[in-house]
Protein backbone atom coordinates (compact mmCIF):
# COMPACT_ATOMS: atom_id res chain seq x y z
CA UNK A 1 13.31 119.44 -29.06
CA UNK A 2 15.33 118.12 -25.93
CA UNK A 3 13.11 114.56 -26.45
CA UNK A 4 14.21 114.44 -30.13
CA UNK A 5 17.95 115.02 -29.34
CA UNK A 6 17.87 112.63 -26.24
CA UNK A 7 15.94 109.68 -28.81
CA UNK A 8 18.14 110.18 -31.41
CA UNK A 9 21.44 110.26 -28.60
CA UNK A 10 20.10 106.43 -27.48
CA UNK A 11 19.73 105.53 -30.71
CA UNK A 12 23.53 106.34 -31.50
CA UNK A 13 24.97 105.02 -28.36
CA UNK A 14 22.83 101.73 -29.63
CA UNK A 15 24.49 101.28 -33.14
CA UNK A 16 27.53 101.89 -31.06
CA UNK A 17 27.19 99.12 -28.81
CA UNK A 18 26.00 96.94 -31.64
CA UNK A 19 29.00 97.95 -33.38
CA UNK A 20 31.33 97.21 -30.67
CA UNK A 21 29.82 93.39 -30.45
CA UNK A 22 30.59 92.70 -34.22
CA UNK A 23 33.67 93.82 -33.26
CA UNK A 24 34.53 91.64 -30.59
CA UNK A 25 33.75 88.51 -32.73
CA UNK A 26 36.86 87.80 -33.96
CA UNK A 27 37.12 85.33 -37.00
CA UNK A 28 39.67 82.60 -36.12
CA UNK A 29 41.70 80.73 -39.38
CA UNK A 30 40.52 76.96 -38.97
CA UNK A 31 41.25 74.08 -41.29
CA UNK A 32 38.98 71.02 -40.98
CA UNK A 33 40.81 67.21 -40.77
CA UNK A 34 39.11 64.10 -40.11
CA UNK A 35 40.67 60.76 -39.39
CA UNK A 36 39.39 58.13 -41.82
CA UNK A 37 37.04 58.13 -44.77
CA UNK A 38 33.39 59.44 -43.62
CA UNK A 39 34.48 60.46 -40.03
CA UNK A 40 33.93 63.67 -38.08
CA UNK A 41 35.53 66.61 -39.44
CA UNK A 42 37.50 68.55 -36.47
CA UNK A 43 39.34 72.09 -36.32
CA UNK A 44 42.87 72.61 -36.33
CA UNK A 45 44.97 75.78 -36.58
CA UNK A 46 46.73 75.99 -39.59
CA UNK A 47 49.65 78.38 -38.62
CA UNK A 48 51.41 79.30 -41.32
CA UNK A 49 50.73 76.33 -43.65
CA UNK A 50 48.51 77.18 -46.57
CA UNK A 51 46.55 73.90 -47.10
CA UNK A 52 44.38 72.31 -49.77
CA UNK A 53 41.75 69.79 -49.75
CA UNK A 54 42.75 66.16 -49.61
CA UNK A 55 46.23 67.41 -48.24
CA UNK A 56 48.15 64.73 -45.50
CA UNK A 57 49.07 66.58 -42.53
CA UNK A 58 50.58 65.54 -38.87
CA UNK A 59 48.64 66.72 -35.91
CA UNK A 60 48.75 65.99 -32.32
CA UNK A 61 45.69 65.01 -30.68
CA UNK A 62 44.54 63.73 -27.11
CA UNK A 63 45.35 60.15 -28.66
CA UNK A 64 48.66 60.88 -29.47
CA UNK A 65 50.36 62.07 -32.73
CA UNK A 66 47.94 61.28 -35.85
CA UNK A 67 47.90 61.72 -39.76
CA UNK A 68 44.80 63.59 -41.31
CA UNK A 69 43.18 64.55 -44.14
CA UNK A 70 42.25 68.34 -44.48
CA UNK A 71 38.44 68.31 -45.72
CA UNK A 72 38.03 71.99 -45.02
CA UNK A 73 41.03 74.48 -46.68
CA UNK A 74 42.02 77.30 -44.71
CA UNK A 75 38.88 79.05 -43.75
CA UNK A 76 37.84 81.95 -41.20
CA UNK A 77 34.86 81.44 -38.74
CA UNK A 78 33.32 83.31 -35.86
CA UNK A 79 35.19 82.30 -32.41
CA UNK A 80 31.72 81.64 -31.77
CA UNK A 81 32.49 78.14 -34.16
CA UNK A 82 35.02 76.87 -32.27
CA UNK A 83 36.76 75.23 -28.99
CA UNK A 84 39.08 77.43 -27.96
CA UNK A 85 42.08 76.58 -27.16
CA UNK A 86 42.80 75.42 -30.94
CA UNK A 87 45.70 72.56 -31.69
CA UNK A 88 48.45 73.76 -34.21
CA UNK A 89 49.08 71.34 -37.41
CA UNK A 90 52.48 70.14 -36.86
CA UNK A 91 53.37 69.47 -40.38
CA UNK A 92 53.06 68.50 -43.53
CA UNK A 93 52.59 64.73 -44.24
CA UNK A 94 55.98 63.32 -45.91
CA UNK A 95 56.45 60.36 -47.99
CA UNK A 96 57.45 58.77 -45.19
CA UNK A 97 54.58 59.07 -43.11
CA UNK A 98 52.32 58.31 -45.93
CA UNK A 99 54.68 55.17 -46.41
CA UNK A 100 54.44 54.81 -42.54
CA UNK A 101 50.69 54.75 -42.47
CA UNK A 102 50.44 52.32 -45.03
CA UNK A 103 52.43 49.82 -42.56
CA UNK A 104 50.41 50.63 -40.15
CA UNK A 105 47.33 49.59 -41.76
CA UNK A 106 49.17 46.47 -42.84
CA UNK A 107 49.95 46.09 -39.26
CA UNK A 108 46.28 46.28 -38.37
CA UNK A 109 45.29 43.56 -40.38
CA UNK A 110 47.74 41.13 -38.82
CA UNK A 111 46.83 42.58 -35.30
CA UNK A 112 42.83 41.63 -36.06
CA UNK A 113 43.94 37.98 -36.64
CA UNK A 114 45.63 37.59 -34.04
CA UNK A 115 43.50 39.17 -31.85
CA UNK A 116 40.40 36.85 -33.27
CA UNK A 117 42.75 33.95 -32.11
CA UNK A 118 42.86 35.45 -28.46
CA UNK A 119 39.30 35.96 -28.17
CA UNK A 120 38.55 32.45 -29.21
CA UNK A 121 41.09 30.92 -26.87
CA UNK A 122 40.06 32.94 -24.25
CA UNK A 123 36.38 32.25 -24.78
CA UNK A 124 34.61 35.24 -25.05
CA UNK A 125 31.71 35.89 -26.64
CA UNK A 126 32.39 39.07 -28.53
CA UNK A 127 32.78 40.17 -32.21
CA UNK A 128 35.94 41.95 -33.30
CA UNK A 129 34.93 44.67 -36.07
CA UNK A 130 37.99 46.67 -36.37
CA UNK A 131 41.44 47.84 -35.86
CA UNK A 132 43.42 51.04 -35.42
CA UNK A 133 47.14 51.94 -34.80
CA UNK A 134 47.82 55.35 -33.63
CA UNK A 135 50.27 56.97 -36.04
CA UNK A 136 53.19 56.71 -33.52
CA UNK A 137 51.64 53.25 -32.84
CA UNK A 138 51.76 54.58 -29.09
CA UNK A 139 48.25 52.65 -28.87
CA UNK A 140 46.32 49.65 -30.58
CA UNK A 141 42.73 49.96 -30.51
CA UNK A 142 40.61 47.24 -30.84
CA UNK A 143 36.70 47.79 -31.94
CA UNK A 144 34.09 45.21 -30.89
CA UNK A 145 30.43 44.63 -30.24
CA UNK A 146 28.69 42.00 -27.82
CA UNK A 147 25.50 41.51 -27.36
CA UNK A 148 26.04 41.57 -23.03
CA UNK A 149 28.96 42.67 -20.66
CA UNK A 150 32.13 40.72 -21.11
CA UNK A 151 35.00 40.55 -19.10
CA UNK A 152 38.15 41.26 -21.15
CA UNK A 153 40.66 41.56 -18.60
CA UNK A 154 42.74 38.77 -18.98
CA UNK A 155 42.53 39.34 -22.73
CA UNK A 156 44.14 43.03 -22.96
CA UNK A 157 46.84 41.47 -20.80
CA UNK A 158 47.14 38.62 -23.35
CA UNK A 159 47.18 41.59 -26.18
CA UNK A 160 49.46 44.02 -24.40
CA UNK A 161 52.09 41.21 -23.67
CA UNK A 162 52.13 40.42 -27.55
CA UNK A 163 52.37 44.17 -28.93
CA UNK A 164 54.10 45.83 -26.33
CA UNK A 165 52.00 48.86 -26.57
CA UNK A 166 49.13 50.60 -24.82
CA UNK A 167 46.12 48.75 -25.51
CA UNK A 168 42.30 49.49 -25.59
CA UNK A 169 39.31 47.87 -25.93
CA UNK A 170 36.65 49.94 -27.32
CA UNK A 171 32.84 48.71 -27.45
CA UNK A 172 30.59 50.04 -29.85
CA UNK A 173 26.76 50.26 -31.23
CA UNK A 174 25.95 47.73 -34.62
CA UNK A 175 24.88 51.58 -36.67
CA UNK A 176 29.04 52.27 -35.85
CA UNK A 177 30.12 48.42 -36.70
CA UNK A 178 28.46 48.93 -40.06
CA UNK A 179 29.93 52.15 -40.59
CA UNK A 180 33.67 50.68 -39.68
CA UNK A 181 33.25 47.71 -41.48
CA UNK A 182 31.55 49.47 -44.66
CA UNK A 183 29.78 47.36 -47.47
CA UNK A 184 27.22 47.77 -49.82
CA UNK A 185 23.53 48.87 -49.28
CA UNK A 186 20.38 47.23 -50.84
CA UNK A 187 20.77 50.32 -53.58
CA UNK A 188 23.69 48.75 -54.61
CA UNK A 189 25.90 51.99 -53.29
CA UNK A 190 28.25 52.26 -50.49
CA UNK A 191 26.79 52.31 -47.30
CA UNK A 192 26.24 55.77 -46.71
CA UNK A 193 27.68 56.02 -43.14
CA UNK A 194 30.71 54.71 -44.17
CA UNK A 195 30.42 56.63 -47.53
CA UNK A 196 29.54 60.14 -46.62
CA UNK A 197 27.70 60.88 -43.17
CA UNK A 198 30.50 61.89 -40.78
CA UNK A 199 27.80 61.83 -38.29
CA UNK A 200 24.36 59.68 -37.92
CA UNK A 201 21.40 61.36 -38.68
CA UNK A 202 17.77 60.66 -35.86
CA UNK A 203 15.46 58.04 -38.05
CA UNK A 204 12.03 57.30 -36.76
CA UNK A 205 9.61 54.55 -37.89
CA UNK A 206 7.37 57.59 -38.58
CA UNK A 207 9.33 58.78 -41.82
CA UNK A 208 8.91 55.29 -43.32
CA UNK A 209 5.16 55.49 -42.37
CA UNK A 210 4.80 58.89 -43.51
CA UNK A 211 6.91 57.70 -47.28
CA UNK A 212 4.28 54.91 -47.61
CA UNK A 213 6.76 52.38 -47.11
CA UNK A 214 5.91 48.47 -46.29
CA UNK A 215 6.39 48.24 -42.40
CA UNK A 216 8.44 45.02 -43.00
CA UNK A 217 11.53 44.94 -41.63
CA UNK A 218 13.33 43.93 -44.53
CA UNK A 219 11.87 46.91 -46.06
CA UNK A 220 12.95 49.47 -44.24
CA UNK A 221 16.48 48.33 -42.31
CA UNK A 222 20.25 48.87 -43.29
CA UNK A 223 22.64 46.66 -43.16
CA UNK A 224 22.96 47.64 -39.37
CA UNK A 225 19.56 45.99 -38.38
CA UNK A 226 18.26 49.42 -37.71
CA UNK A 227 16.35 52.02 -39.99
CA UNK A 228 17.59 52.85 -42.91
CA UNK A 229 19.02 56.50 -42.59
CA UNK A 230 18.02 57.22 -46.26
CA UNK A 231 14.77 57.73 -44.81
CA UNK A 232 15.53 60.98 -43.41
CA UNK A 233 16.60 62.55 -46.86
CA UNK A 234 13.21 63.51 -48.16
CA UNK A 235 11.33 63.46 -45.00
CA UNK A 236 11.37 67.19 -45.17
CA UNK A 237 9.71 67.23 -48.68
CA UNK A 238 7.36 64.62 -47.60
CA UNK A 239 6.16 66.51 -44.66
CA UNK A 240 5.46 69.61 -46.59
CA UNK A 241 3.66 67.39 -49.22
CA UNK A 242 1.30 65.80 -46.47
CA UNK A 243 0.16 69.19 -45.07
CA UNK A 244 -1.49 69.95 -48.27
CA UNK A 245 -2.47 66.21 -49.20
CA UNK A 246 -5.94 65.01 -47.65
CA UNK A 247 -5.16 61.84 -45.59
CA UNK A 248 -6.94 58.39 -46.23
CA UNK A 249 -10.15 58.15 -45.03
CA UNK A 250 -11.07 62.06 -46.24
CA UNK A 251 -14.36 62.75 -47.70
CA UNK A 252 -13.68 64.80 -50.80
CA UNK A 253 -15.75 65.90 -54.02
CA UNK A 254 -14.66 65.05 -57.63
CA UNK A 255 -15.68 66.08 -61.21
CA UNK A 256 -17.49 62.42 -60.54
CA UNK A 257 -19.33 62.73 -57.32
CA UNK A 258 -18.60 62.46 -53.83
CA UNK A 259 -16.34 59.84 -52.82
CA UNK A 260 -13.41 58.41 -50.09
CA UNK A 261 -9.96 58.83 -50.41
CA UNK A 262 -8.27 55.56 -50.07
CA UNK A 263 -4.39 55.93 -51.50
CA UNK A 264 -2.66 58.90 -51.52
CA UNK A 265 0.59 60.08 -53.48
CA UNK A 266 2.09 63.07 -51.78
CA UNK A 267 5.53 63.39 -54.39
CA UNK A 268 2.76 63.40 -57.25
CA UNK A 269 0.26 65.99 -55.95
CA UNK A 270 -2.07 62.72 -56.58
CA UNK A 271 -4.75 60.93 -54.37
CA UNK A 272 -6.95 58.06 -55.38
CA UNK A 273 -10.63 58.18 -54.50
CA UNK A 274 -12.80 55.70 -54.65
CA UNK A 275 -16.51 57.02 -55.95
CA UNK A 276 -19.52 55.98 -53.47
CA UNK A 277 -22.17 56.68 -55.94
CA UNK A 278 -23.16 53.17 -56.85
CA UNK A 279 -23.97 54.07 -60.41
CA UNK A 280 -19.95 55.01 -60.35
CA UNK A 281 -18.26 52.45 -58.35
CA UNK A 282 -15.33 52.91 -59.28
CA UNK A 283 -11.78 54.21 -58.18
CA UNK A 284 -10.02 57.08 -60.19
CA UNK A 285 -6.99 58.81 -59.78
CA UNK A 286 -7.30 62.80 -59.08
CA UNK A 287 -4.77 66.28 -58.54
CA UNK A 288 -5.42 67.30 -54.92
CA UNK A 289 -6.44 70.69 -56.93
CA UNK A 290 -8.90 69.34 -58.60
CA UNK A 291 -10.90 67.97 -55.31
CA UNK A 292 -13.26 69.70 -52.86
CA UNK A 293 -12.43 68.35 -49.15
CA UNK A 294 -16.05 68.15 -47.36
CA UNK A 295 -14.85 66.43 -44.29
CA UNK A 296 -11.53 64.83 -42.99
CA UNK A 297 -11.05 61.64 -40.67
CA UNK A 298 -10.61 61.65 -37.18
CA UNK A 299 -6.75 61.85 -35.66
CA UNK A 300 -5.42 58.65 -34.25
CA UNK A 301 -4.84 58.95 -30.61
CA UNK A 302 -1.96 57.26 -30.91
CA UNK A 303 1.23 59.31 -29.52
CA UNK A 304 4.65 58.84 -31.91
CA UNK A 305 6.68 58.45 -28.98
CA UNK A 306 10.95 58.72 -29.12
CA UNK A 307 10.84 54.55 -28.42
CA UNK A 308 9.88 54.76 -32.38
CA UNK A 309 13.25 56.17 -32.81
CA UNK A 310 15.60 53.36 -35.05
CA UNK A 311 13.17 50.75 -34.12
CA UNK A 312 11.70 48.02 -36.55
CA UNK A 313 8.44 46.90 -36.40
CA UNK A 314 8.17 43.26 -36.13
CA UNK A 315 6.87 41.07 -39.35
């Protein structure tokens, strides 16, 4: 009797304890904002501003004071989801800031022509992509790739003496370039970094070789040079289709005879086998279900390796 009381004691002062940690998880009011179209969503506290999607707001941020766009309505989350301490919203976009960040962006335009000019006269060999005023145009930031180091000394001085404001030079990857610049894909859509992904998703040559796609660079490369990130939405789907799909090579019997597999179409539940029986040389399309697998190819040795990782393959 004294063991059942003392099991079923531990077993309260248990749910207590697991009580007690639910407890101490406190949900924290978050609204999400991101800076341009497609770009990483961050947390703000809302205070006591009730907000909506798509609503202009005016936040300060370790770049100064900036206008958002709330993505994310007021919403609670574990403390667990965040970086304490949280920044406040300071307010409510007006017209006027609206109107203000309108100039801005007019301002930027002008800035990346000039700037062009300054980089030419200055010599450097390095590609201006974009521009970006801070809202209180306490900074101008200047986005460029290059395809080695470059000094740019002489040119920020050139820059900072023509704006009178806190300059920076920023250099970034060609995947980023593409998604600043934006454009349209081979699909004829917007590019989808610049469209939709606020971050970039890992693409391996793998997932084209595993989709059946051509290994020709024109094939299977974005606008950026690199792989296509499309490639990663249905690699999922493809990878549980290829676990029950028989590889090339496999030895399989059909309704026909015995024959090799030599095409296979994962999506489709769909291999085609070509018949060894000489009397039936031919090649037929069959369901995977409808095939007897008597023995499967050997695995390459060859190790996918992380260098596969947004290469290309050369033609």
């Amino acid at each position: 009797m004294k063991d059942k009381k003392i099991e079923k004691n531990t077993e309260a002062t248990e749910k207590a304890k697991a009580t007690e940690k639910s407890e101490a998880k406190k949900s924290v009011e978050i609204v999400g904002i991101n800076f341009r179209e497609a770009g990483k969503i961050y947390y703000f506290s809302p205070g006591a501003l009730k907000l909506a999607e798509d609503d202009r707001v005016i936040v300060d941020t370790a770049r100064g004071t900036e206008m958002g766009t709330v993505k994310i309505p007021n919403k609670m989350v574990s403390e667990d989801e965040i970086v304490s301490p949280l920044k406040e919203i300071t307010r409510r976009a007006t017209k006027e800031d609206i109107s203000r960040d309108a100039k801005n962006h007019d301002m930027e335009f002008e800035a990346a022509l000039i700037c062009k000019k300054k980089i030419a006269a200055h010599g450097l060999s390095m590609r201006l992509v974009g521009v970006e005023y801070t809202f209180d145009n306490s900074k101008l930031i200047f986005y460029f790739t290059c395809e080695s180091r470059v000094d740019f000394r002489e040119l920020v001085k050139d820059l900072a003496s023509t704006f009178r404001t806190r300059i920076e030079l920023r250099q970034i990857g060609i995947r980023d370039a593409a998604k600043l610049m934006g454009g349209l894909g081979v699909c004829g859509r917007k590019y989808c970094c610049a469209g939709f992904l606020s971050d970039f998703v890992q693409v391996s040559i793998k997932m084209a070789k595993e989709q059946n796609f051509s290994l020709n660079s024109a094939k299977v490369s974005g606008a950026c040079g690199r792989l296509m990130c499309c490639l990663r939405y249905e690699h999922e789907t493809y990878e549980d289709a290829l676990k029950v799909t028989p590889p090339v090579g496999t030895i399989v019997m059909t309704g026909d005879g015995e024959g090799t597999v030599i095409e296979i179409k994962p999506l489709a539940g769909e291999i085609k086998v070509k018949i060894t029986d000489k009397e039936k040389d031919a090649t037929k399309l069959y369901k995977i279900s409808d095939v007897k697998i008597l023995k499967t190819p050997k695995k390459s040795k060859i190790k996918e390796s992380e260098d596969d990782e947004d290469t290309i393959p050369e033609d």
